[in-house]
C-alpha atoms as a PDB file:
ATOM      1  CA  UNK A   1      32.043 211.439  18.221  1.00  0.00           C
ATOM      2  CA  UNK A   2      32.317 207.984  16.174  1.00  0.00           C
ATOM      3  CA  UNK A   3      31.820 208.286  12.615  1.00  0.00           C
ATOM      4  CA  UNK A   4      31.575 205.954   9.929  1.00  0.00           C
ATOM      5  CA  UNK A   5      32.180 206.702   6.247  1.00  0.00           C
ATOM      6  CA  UNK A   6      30.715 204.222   3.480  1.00  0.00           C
ATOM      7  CA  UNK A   7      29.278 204.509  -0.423  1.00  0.00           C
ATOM      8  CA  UNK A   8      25.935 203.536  -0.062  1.00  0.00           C
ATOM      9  CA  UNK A   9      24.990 199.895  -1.252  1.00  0.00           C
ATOM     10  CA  UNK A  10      22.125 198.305  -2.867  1.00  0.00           C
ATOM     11  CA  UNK A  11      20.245 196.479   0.523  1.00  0.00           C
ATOM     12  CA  UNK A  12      23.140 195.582   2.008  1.00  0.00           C
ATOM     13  CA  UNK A  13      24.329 192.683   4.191  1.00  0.00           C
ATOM     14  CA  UNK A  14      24.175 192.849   7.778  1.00  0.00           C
ATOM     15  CA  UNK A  15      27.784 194.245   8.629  1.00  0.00           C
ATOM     16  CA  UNK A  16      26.815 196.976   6.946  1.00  0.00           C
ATOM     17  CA  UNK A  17      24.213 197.963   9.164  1.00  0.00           C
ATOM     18  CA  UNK A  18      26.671 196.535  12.244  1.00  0.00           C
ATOM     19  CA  UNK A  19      28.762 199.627  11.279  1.00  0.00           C
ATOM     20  CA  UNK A  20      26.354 201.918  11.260  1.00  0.00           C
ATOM     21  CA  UNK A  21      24.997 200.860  14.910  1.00  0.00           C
ATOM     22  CA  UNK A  22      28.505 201.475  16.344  1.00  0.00           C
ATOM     23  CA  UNK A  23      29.037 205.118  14.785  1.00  0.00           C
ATOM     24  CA  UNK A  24      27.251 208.173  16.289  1.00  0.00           C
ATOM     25  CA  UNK A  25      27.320 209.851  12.899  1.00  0.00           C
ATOM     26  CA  UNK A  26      27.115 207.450   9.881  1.00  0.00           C
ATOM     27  CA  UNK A  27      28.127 209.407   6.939  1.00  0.00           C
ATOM     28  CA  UNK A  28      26.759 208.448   2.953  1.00  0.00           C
ATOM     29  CA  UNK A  29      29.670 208.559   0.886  1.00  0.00           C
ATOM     30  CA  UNK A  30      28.238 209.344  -2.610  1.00  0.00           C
ATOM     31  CA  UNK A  31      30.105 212.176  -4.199  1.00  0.00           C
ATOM     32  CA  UNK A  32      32.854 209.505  -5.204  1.00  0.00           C
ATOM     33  CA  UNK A  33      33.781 207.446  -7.919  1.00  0.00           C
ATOM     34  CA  UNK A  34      31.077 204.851  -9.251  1.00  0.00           C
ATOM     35  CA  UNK A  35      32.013 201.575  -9.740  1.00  0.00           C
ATOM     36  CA  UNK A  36      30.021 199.757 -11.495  1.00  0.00           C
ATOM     37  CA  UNK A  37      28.839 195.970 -11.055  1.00  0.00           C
ATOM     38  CA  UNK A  38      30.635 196.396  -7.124  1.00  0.00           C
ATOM     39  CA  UNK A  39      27.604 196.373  -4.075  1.00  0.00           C
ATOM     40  CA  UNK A  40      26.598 199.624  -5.201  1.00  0.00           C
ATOM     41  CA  UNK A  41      23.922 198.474  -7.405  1.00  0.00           C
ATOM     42  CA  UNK A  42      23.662 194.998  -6.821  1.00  0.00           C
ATOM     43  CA  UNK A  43      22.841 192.348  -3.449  1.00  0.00           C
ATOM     44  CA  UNK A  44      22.390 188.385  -3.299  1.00  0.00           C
ATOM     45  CA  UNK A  45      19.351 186.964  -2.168  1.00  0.00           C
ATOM     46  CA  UNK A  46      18.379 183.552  -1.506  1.00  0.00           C
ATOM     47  CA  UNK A  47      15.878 181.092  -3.462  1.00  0.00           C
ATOM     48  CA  UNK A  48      15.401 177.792  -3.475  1.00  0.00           C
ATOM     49  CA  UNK A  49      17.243 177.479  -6.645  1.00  0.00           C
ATOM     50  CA  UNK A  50      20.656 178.979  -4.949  1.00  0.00           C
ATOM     51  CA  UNK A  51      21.595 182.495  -4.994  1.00  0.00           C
ATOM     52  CA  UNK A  52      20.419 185.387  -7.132  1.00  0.00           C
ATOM     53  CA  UNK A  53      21.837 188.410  -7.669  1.00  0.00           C
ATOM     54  CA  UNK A  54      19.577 191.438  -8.031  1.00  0.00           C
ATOM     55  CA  UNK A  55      21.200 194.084 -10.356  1.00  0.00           C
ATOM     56  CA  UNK A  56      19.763 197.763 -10.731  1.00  0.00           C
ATOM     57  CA  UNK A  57      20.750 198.411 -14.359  1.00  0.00           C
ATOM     58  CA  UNK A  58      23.207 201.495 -14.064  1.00  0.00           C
ATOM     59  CA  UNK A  59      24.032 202.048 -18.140  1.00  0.00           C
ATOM     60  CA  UNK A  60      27.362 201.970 -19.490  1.00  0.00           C
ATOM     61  CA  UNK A  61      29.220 205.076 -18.286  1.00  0.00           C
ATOM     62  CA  UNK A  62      32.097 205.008 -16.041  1.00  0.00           C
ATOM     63  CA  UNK A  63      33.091 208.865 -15.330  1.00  0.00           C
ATOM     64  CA  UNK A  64      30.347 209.400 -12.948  1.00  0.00           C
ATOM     65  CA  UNK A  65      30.226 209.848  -8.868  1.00  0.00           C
ATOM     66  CA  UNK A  66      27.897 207.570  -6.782  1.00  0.00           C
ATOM     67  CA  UNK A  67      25.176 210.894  -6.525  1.00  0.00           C
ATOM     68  CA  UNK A  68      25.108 211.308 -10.156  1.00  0.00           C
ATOM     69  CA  UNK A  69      24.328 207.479 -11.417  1.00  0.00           C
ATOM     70  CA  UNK A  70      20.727 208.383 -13.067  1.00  0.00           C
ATOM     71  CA  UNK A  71      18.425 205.325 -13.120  1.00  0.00           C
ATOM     72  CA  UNK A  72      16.699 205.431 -16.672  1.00  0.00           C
ATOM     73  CA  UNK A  73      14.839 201.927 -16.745  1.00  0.00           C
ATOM     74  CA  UNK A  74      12.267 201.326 -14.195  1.00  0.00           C
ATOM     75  CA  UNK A  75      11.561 197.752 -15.104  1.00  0.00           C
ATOM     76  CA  UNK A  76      13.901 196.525 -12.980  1.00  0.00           C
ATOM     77  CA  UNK A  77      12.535 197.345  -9.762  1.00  0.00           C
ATOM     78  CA  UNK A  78       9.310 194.967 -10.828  1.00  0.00           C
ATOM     79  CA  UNK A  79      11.461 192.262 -11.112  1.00  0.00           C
ATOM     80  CA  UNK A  80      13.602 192.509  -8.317  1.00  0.00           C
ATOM     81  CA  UNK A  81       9.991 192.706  -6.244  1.00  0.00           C
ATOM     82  CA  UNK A  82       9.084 189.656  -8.019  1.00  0.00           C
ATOM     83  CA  UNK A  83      12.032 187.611  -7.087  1.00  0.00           C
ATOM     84  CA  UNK A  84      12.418 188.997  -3.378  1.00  0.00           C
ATOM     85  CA  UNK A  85       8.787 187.606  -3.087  1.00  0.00           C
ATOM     86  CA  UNK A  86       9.211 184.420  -4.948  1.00  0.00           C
ATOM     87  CA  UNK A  87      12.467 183.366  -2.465  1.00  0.00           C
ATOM     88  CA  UNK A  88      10.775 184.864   1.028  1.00  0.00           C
ATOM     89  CA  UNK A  89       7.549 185.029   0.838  1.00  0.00           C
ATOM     90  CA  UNK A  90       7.055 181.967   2.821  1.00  0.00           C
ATOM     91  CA  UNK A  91       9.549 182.359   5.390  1.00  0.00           C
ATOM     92  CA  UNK A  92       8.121 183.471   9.011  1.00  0.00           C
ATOM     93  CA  UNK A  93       8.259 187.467   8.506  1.00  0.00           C
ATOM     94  CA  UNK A  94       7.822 188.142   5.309  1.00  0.00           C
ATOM     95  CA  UNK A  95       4.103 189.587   6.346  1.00  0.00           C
ATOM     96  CA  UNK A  96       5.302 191.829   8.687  1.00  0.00           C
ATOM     97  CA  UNK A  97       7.991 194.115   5.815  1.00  0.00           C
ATOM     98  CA  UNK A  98       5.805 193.465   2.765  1.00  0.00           C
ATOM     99  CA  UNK A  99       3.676 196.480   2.565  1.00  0.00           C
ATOM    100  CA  UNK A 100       6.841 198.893   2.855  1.00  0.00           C
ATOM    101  CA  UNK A 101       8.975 196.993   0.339  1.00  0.00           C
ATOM    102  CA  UNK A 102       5.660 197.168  -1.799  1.00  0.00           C
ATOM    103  CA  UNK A 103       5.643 200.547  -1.553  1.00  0.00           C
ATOM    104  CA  UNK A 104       9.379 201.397  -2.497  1.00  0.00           C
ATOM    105  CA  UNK A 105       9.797 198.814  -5.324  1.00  0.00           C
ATOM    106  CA  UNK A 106       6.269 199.244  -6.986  1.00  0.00           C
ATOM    107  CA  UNK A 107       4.906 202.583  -5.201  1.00  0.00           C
ATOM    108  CA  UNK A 108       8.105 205.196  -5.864  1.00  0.00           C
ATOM    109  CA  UNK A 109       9.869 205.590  -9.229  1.00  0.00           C
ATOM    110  CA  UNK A 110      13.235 205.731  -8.477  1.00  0.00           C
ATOM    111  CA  UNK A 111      15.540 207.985 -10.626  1.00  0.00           C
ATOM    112  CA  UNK A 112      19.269 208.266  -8.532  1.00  0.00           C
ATOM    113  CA  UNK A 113      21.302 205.453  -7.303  1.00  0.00           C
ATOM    114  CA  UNK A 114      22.095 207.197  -4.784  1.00  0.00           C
ATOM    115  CA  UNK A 115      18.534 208.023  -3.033  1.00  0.00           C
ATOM    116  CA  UNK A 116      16.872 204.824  -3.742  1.00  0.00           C
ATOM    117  CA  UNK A 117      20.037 203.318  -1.906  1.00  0.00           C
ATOM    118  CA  UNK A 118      20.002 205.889   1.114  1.00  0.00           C
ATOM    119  CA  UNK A 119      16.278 205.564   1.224  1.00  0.00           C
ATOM    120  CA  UNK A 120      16.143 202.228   1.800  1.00  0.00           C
ATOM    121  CA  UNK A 121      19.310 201.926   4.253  1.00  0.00           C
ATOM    122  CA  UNK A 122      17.849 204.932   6.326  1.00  0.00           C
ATOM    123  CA  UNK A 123      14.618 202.899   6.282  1.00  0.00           C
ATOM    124  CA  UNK A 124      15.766 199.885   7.003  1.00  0.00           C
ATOM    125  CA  UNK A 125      18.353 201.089  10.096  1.00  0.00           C
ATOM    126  CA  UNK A 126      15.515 203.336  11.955  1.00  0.00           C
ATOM    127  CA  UNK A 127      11.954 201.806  11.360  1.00  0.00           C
ATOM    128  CA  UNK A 128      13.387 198.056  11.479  1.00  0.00           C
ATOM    129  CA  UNK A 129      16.623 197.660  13.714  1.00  0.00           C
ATOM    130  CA  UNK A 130      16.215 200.579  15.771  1.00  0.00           C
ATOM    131  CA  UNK A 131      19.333 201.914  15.311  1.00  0.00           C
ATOM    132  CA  UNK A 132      19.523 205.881  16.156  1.00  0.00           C
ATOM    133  CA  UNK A 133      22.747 206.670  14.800  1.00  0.00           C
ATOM    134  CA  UNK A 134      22.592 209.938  12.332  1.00  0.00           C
ATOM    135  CA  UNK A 135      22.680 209.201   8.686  1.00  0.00           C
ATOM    136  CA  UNK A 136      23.802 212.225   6.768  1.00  0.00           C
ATOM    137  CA  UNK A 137      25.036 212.372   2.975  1.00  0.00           C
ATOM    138  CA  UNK A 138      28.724 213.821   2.279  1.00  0.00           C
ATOM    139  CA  UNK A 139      27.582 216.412   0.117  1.00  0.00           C
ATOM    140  CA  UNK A 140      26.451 218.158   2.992  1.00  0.00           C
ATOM    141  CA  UNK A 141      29.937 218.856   4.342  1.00  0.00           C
ATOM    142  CA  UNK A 142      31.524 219.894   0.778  1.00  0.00           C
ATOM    143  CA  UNK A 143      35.055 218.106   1.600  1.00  0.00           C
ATOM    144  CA  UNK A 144      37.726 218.761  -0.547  1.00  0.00           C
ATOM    145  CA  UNK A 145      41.201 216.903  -1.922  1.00  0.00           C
ATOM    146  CA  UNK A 146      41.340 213.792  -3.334  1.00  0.00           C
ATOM    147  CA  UNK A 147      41.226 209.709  -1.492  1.00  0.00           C
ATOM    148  CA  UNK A 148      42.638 209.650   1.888  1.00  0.00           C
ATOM    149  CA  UNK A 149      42.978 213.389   2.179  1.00  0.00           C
ATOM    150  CA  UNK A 150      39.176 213.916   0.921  1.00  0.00           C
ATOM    151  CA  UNK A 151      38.279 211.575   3.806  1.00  0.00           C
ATOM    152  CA  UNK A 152      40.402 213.209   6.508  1.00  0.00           C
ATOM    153  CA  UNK A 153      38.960 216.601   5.318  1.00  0.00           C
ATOM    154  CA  UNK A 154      35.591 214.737   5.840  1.00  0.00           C
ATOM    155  CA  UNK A 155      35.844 213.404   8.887  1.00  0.00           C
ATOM    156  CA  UNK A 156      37.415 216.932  10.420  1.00  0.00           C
ATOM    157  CA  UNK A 157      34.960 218.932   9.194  1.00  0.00           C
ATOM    158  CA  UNK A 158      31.877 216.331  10.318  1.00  0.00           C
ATOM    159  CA  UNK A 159      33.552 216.673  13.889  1.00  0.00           C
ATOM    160  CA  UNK A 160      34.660 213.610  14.467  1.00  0.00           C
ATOM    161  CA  UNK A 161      37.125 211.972  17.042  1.00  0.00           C
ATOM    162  CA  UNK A 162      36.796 208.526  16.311  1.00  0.00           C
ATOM    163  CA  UNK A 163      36.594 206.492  12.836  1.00  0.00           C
ATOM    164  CA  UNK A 164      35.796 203.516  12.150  1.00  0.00           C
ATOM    165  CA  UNK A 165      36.636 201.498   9.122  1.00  0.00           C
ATOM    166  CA  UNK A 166      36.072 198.518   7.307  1.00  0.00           C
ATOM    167  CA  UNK A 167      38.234 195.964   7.922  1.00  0.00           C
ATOM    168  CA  UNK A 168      40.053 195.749   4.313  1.00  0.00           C
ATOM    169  CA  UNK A 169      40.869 198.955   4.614  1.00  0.00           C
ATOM    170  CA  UNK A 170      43.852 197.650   6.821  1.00  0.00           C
ATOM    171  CA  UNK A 171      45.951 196.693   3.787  1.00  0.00           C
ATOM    172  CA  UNK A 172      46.246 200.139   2.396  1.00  0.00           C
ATOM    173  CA  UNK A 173      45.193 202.891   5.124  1.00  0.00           C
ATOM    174  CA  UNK A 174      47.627 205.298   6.510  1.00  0.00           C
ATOM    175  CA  UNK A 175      46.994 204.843  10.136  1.00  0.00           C
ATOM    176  CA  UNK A 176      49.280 208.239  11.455  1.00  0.00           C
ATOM    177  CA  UNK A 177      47.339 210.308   9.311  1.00  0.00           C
ATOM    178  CA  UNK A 178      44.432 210.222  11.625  1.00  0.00           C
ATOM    179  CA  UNK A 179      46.653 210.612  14.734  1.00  0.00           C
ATOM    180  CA  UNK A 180      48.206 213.518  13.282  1.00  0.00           C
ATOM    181  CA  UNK A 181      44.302 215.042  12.945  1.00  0.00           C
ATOM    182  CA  UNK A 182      43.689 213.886  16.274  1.00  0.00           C
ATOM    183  CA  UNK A 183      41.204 211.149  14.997  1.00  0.00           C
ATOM    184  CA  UNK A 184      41.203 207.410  16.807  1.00  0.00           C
ATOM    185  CA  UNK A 185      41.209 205.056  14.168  1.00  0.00           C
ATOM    186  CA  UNK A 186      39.157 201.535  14.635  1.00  0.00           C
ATOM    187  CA  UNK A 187      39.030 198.550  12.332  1.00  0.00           C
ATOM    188  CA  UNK A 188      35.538 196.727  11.896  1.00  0.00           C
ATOM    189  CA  UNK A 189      35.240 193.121  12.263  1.00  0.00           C
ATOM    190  CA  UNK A 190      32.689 191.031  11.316  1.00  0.00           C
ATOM    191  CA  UNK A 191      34.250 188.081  12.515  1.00  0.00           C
ATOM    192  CA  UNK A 192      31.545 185.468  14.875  1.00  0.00           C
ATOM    193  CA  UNK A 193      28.198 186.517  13.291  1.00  0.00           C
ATOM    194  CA  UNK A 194      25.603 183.341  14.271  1.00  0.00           C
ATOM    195  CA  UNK A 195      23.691 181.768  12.122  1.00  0.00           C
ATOM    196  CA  UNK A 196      19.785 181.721  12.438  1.00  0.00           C
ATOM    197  CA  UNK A 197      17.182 179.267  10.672  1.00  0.00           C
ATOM    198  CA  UNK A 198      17.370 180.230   7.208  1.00  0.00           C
ATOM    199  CA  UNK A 199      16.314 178.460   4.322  1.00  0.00           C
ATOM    200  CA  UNK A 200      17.578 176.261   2.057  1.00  0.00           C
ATOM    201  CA  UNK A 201      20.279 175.298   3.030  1.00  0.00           C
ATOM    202  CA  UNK A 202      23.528 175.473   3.778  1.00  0.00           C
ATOM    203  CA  UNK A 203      23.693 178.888   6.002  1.00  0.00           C
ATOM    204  CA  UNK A 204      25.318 181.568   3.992  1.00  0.00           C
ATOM    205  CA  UNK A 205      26.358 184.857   5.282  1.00  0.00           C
ATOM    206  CA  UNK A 206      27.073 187.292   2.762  1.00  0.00           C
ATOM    207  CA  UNK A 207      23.397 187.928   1.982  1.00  0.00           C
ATOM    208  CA  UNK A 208      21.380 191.484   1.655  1.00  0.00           C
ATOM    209  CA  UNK A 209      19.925 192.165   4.879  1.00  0.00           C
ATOM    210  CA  UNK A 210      16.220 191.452   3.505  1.00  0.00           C
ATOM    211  CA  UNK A 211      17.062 187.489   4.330  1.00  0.00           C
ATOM    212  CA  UNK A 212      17.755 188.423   7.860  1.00  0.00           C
ATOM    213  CA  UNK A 213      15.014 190.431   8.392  1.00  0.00           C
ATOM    214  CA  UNK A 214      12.414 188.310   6.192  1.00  0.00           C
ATOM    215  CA  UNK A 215      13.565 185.084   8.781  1.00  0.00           C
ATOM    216  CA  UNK A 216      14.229 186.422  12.023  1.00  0.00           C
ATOM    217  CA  UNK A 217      11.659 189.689  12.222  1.00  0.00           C
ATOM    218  CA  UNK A 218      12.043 192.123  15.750  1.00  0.00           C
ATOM    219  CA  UNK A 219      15.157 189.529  16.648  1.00  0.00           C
ATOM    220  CA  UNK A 220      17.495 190.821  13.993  1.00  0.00           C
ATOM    221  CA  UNK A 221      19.932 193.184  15.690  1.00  0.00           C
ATOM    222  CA  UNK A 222      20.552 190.076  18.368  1.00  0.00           C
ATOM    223  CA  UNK A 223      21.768 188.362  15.004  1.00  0.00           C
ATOM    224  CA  UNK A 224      23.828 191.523  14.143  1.00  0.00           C
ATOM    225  CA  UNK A 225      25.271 193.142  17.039  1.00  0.00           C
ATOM    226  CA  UNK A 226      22.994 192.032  19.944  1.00  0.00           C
ATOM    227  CA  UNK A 227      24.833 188.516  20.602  1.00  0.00           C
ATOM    228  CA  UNK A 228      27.704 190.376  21.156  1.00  0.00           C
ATOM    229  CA  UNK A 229      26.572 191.116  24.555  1.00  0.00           C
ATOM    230  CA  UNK A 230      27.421 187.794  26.840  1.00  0.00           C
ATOM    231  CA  UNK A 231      24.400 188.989  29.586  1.00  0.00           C
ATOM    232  CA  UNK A 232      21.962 187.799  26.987  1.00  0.00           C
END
């Protein structure tokens, strides 16, 4: 079984969702260290005055894993709709995702990091690219030791027998320790994503996914993992 083992992110860019098509078992990893101002709780979108970041304020205290970042202000989630709106409301599919981003901006008061990010991930993945890979949260496996042995504990005791990793992970990972659990180890590239008609330009990648989805609709995964595939 491939697994996959990331924090969860504030919308996140494409790759992020190009991961989670390739693993079986996708696997939440929120009962780590928060860092704060990283993509946990923050994405860029695109305006027609250049890039915006949208922050979800987190407060100012660092001790805390992902699953226990508390969201106490609730104003932010009016702005954030307000400027998602303002930079894609006029681009060709902004129609068809409005109601459900609506609904969890504006319609859900959002308390934990941690679930507004899975939520909308989980969302995202299934209803909008399809992808039928199982999302599951680490708590649910109760792993134990610290960094690289928490993770092979994880991935042991989640069943798998293949990870994959993100690709800077190749600077500092311990490749034999997965061979010695019996565990294939793969490194992620995100290396030859095309560009689709976006706005404003020039093209930039490193974007949440709401700008692929908002311009390119049902033809998305082709623009994440579909163009891989040279039958096309």
């Amino acid at each position: 079984m491939k697994v996959a083992v990331i924090q969860s992110n504030y919308i996140p860019w494409k790759g992020y969702f190009d991961i989670i098509h390739d693993a079986d078992m996708f696997i939440f990893y929120d009962d780590v260290q928060y860092t704060k101002n990283d993509w946990r709780n923050r994405n860029k979108v695109k305006s027609a005055n250049g890039l915006v970041w949208l922050t979800v304020p987190t407060g100012t205290a660092l001790d805390r894993l992902i699953c226990e970042v508390t969201l106490a202000d609730t104003k932010w989630a009016i702005k954030h709709w307000k400027t998602i709106e303002q930079s894609y409301s006029h681009t060709p599919h902004f129609a068809r995702y409005r109601d459900f981003f609506v609904d969890a901006y504006l319609g859900r008061k959002w308390t934990s990091l941690s679930a507004l990010n899975q939520y909308l991930i989980t969302s995202i993945a299934t209803e909008f690219l399809g992808i039928t890979s199982k999302l599951v949260d680490s708590r649910a496996f109760a792993a134990e030791g610290k960094q690289l042995d928490r993770l092979l504990d994880l991935l042991v005791r989640s069943g798998a027998s293949s990870y994959i990793s993100g690709p800077s992970a190749t600077d500092y990972i311990e490749v034999h320790r997965f061979a010695e659990k019996g565990i294939d180890l793969s490194f992620k590239s995100y290396d030859g994503y095309p560009e689709y008609p976006q706005h404003h330009p020039p093209f930039v990648h490193a974007l949440s996914i709401l700008d692929l989805l908002f311009h390119m609709g049902p033809d998305s995964p082709h623009f994440i993992w579909g163009w891989r595939d040279k039958t096309r």
